[in-house]
PDB file of N, CA and C in Angstrom:
ATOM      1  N   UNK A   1      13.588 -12.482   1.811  1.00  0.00           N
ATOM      2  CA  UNK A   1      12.415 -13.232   2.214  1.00  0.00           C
ATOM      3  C   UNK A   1      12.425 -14.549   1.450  1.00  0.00           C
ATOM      4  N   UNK A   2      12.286 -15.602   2.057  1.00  0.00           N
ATOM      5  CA  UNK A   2      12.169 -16.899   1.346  1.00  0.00           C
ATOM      6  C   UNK A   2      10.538 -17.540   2.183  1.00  0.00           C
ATOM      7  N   UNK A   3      10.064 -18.202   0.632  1.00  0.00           N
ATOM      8  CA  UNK A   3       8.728 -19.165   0.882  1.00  0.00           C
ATOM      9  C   UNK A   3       9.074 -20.071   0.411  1.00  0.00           C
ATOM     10  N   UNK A   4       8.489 -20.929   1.088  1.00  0.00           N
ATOM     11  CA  UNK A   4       8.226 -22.300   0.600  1.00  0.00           C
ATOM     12  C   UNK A   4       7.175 -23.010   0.340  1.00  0.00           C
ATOM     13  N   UNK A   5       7.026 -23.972  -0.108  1.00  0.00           N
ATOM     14  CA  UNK A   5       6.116 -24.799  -0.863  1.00  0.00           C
ATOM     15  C   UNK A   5       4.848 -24.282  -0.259  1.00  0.00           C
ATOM     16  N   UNK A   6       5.132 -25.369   1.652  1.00  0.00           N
ATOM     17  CA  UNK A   6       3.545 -24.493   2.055  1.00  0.00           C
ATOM     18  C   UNK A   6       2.977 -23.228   2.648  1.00  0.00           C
ATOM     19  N   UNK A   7       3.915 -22.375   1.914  1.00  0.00           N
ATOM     20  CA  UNK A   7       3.263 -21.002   2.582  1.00  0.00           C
ATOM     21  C   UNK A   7       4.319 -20.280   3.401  1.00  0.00           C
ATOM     22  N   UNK A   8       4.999 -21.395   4.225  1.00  0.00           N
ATOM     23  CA  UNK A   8       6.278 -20.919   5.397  1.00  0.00           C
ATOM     24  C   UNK A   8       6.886 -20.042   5.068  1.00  0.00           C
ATOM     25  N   UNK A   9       7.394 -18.792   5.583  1.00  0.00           N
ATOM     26  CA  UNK A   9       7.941 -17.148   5.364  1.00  0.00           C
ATOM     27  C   UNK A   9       8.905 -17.241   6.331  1.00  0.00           C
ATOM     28  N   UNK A  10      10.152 -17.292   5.712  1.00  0.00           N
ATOM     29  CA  UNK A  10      11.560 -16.426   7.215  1.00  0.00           C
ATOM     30  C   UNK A  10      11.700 -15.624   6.381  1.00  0.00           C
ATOM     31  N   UNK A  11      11.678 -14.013   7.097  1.00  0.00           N
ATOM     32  CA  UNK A  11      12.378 -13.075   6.800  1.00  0.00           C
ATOM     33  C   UNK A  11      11.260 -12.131   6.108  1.00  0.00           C
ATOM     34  N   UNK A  12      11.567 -10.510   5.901  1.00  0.00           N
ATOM     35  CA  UNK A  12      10.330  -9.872   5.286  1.00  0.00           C
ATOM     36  C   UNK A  12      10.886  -9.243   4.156  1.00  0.00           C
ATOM     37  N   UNK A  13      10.033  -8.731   3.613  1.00  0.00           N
ATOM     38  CA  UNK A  13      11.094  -7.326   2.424  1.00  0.00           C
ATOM     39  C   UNK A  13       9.895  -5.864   2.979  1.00  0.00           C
ATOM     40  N   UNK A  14       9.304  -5.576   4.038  1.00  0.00           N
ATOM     41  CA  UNK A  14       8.719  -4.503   4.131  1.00  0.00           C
ATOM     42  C   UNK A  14       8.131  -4.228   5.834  1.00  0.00           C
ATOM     43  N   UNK A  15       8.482  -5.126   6.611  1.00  0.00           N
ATOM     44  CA  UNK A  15       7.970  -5.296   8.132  1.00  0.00           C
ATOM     45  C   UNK A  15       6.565  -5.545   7.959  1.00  0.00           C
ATOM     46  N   UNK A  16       6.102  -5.645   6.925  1.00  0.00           N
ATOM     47  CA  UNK A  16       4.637  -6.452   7.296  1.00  0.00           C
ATOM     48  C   UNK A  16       3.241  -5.835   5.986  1.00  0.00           C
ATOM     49  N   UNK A  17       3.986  -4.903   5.377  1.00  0.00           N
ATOM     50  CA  UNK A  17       3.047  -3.960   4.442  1.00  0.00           C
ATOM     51  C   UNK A  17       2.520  -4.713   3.446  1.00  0.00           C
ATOM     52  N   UNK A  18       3.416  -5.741   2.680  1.00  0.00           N
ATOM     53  CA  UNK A  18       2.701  -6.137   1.424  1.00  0.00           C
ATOM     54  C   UNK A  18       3.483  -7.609   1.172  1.00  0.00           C
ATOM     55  N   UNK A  19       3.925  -8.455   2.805  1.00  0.00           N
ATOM     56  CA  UNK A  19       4.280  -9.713   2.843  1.00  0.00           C
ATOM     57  C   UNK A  19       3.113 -10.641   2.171  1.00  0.00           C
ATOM     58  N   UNK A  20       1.928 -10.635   2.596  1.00  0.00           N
ATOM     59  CA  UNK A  20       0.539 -11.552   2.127  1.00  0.00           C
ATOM     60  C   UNK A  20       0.810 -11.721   0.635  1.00  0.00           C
ATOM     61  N   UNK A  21       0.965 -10.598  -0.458  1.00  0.00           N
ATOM     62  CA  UNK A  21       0.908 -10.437  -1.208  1.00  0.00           C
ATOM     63  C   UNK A  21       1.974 -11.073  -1.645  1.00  0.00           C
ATOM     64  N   UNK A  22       3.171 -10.425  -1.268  1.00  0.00           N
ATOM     65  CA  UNK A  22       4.590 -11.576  -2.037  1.00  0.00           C
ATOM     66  C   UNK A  22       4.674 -12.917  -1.593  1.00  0.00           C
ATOM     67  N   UNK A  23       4.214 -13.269  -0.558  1.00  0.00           N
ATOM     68  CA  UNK A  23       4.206 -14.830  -0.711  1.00  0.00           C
ATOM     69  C   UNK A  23       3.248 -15.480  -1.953  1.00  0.00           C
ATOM     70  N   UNK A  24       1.658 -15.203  -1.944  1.00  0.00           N
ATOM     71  CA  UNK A  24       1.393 -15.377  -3.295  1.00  0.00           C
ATOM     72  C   UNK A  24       1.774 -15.230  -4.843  1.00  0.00           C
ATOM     73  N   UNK A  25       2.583 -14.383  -4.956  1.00  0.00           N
ATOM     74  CA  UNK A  25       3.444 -14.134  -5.821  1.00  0.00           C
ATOM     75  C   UNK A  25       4.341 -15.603  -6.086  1.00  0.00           C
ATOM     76  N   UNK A  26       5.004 -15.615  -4.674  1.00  0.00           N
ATOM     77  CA  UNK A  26       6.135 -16.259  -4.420  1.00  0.00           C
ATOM     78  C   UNK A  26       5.611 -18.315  -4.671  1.00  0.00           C
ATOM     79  N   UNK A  27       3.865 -18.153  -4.010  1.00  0.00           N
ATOM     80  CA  UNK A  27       3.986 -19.625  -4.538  1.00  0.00           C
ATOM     81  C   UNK A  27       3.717 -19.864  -6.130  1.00  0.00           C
ATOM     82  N   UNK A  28       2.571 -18.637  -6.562  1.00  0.00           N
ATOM     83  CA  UNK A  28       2.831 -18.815  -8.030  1.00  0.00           C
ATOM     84  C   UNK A  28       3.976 -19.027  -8.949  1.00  0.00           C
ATOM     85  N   UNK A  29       5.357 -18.393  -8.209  1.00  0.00           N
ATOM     86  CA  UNK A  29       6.359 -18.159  -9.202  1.00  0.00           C
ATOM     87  C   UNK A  29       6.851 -20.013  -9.056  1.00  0.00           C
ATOM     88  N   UNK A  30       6.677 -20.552  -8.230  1.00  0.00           N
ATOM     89  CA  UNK A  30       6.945 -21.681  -7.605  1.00  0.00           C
ATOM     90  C   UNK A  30       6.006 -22.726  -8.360  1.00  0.00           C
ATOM     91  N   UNK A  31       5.257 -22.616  -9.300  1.00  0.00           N
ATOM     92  CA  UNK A  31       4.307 -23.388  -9.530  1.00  0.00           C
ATOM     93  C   UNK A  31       4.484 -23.490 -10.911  1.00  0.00           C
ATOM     94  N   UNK A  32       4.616 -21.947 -11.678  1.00  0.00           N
ATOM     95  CA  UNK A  32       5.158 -22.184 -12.587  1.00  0.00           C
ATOM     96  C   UNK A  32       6.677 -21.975 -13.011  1.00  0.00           C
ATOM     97  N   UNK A  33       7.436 -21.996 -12.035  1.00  0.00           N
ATOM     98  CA  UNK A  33       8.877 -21.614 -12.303  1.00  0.00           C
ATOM     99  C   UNK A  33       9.316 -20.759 -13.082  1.00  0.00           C
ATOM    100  N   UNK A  34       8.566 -19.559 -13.432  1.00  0.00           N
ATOM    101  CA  UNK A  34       8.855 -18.392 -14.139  1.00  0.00           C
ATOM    102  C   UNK A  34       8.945 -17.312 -13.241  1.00  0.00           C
ATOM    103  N   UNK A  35      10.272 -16.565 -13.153  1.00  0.00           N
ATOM    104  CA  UNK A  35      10.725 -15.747 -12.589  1.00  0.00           C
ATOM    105  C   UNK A  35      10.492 -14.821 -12.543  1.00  0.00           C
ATOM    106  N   UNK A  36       9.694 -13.663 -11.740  1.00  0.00           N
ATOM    107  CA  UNK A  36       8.608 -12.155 -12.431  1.00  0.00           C
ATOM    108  C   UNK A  36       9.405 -10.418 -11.509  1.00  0.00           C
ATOM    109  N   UNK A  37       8.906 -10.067 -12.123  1.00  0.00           N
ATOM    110  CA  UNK A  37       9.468  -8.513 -11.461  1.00  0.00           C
ATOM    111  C   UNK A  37       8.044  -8.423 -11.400  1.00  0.00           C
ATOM    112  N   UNK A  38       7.966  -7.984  -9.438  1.00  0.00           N
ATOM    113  CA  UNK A  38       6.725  -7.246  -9.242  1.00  0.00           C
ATOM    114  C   UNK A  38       7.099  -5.851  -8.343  1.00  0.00           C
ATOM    115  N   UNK A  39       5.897  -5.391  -8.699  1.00  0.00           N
ATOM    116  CA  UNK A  39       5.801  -3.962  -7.798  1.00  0.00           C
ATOM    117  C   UNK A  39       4.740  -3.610  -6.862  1.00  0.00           C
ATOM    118  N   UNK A  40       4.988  -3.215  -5.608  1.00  0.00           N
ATOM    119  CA  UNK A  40       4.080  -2.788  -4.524  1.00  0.00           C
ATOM    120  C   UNK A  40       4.313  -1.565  -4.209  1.00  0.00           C
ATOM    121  N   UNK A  41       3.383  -0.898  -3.929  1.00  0.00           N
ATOM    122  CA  UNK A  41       3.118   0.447  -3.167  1.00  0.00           C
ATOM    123  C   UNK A  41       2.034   1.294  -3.065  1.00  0.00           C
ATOM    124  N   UNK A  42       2.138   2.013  -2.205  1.00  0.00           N
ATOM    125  CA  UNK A  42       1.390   2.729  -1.534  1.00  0.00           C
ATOM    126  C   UNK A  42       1.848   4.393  -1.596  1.00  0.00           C
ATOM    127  N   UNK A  43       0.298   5.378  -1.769  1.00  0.00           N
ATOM    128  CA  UNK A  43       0.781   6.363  -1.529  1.00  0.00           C
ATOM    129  C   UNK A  43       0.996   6.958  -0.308  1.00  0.00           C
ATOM    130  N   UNK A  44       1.346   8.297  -0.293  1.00  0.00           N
ATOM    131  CA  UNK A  44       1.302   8.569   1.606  1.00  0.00           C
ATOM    132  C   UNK A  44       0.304   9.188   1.768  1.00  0.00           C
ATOM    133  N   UNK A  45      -0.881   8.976   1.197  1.00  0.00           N
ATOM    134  CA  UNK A  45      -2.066   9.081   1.854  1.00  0.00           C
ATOM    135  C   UNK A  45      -2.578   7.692   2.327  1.00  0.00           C
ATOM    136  N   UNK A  46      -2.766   7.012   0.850  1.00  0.00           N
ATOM    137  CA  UNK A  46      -2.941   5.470   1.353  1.00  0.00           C
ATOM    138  C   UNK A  46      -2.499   5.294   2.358  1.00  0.00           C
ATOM    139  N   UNK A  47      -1.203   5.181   2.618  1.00  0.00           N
ATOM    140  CA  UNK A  47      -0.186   4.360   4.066  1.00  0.00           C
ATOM    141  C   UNK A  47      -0.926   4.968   5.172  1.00  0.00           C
ATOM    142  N   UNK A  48      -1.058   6.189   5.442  1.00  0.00           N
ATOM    143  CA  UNK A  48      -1.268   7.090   6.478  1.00  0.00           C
ATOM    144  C   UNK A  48      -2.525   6.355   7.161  1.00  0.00           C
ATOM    145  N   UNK A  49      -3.514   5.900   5.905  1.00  0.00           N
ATOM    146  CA  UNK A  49      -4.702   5.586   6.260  1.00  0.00           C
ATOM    147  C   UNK A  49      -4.423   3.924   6.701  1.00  0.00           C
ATOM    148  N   UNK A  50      -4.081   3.282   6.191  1.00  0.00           N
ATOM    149  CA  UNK A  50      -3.806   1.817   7.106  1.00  0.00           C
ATOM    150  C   UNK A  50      -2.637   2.064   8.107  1.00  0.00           C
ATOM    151  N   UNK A  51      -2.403   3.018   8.389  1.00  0.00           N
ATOM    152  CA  UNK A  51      -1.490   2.899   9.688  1.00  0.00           C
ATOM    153  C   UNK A  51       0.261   3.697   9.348  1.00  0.00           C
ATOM    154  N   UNK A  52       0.373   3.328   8.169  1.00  0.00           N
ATOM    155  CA  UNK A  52       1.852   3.453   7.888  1.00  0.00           C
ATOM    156  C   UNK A  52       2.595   5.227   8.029  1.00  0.00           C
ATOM    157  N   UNK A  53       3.561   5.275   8.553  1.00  0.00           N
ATOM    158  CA  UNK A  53       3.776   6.433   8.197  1.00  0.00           C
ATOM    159  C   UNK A  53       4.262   7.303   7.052  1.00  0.00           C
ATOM    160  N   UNK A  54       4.151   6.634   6.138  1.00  0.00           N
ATOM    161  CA  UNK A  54       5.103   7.055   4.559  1.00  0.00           C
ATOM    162  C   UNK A  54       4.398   6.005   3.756  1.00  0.00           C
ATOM    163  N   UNK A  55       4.276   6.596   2.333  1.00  0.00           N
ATOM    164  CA  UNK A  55       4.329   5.715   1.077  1.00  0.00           C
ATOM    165  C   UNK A  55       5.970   5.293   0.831  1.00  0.00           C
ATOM    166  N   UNK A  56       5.321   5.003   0.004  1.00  0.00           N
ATOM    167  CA  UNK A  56       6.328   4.578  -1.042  1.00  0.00           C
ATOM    168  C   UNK A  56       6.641   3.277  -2.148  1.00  0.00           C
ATOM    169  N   UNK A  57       7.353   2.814  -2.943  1.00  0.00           N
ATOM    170  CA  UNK A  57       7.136   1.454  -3.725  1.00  0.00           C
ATOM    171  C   UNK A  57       8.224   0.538  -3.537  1.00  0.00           C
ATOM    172  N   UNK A  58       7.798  -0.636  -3.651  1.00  0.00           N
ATOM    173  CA  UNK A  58       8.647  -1.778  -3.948  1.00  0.00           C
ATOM    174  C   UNK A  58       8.753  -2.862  -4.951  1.00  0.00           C
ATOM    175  N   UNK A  59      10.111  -2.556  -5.529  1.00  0.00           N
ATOM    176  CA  UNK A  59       9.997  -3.729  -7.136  1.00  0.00           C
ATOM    177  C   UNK A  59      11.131  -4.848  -6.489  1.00  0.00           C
ATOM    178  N   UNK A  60      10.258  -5.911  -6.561  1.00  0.00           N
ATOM    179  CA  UNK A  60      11.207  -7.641  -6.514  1.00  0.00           C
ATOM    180  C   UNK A  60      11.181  -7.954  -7.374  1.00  0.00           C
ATOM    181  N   UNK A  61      12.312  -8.808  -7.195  1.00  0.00           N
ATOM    182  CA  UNK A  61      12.284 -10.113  -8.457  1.00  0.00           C
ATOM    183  C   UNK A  61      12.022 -11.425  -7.425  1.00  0.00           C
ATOM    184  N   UNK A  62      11.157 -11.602  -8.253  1.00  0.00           N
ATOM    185  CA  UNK A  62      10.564 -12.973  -7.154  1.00  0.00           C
ATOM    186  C   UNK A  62      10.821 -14.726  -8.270  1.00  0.00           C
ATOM    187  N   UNK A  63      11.596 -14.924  -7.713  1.00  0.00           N
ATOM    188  CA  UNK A  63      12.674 -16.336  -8.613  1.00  0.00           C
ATOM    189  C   UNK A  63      12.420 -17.500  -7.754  1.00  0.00           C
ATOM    190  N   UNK A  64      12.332 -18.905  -8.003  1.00  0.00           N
ATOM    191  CA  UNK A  64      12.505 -19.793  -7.604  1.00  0.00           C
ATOM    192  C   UNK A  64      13.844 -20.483  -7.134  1.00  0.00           C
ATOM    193  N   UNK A  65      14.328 -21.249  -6.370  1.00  0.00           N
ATOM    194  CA  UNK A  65      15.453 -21.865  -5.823  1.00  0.00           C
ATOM    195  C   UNK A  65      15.770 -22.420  -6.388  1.00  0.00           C
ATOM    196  N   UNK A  66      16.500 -23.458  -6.587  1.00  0.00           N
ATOM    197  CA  UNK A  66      16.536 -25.130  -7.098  1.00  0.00           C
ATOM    198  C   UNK A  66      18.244 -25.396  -6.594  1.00  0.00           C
ATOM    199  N   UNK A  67      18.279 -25.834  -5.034  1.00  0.00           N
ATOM    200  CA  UNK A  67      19.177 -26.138  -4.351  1.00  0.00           C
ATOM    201  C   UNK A  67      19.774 -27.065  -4.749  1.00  0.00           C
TER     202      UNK A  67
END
């Protein structure tokens, strides 16, 4: 998944579960150029209840570019 400056998203790391969230991540890490390990998840009750069929977690490293 890559963001950019304003917000713009190609690509996902979850089909849609906790994208909102890593882009904010993603402009903070961008703002202050400090590179973070985050974690998302859900249990499989949680999921069940917004729709999902399974829990489960996800750890990124969410880093800045500099092309």
């Amino acid at each position: 998944m890559a963001v950019n400056e304003d917000g713009e998203v190609v690509g996902s790391v979850s089909g849609g579960c906790v994208e909102g969230a890593v882009v904010l991540e993603a402009l903070d890490v961008m703002a202050t150029g400090t590179p973070r390990r985050c974690s998302f998840g859900y249990s499989d009750d949680e999921a069940f209840a917004v729709g999902l069929t399974c829990g489960g977690t996800v750890h990124l490293l969410v880093e800045p570019l500099d092309w």
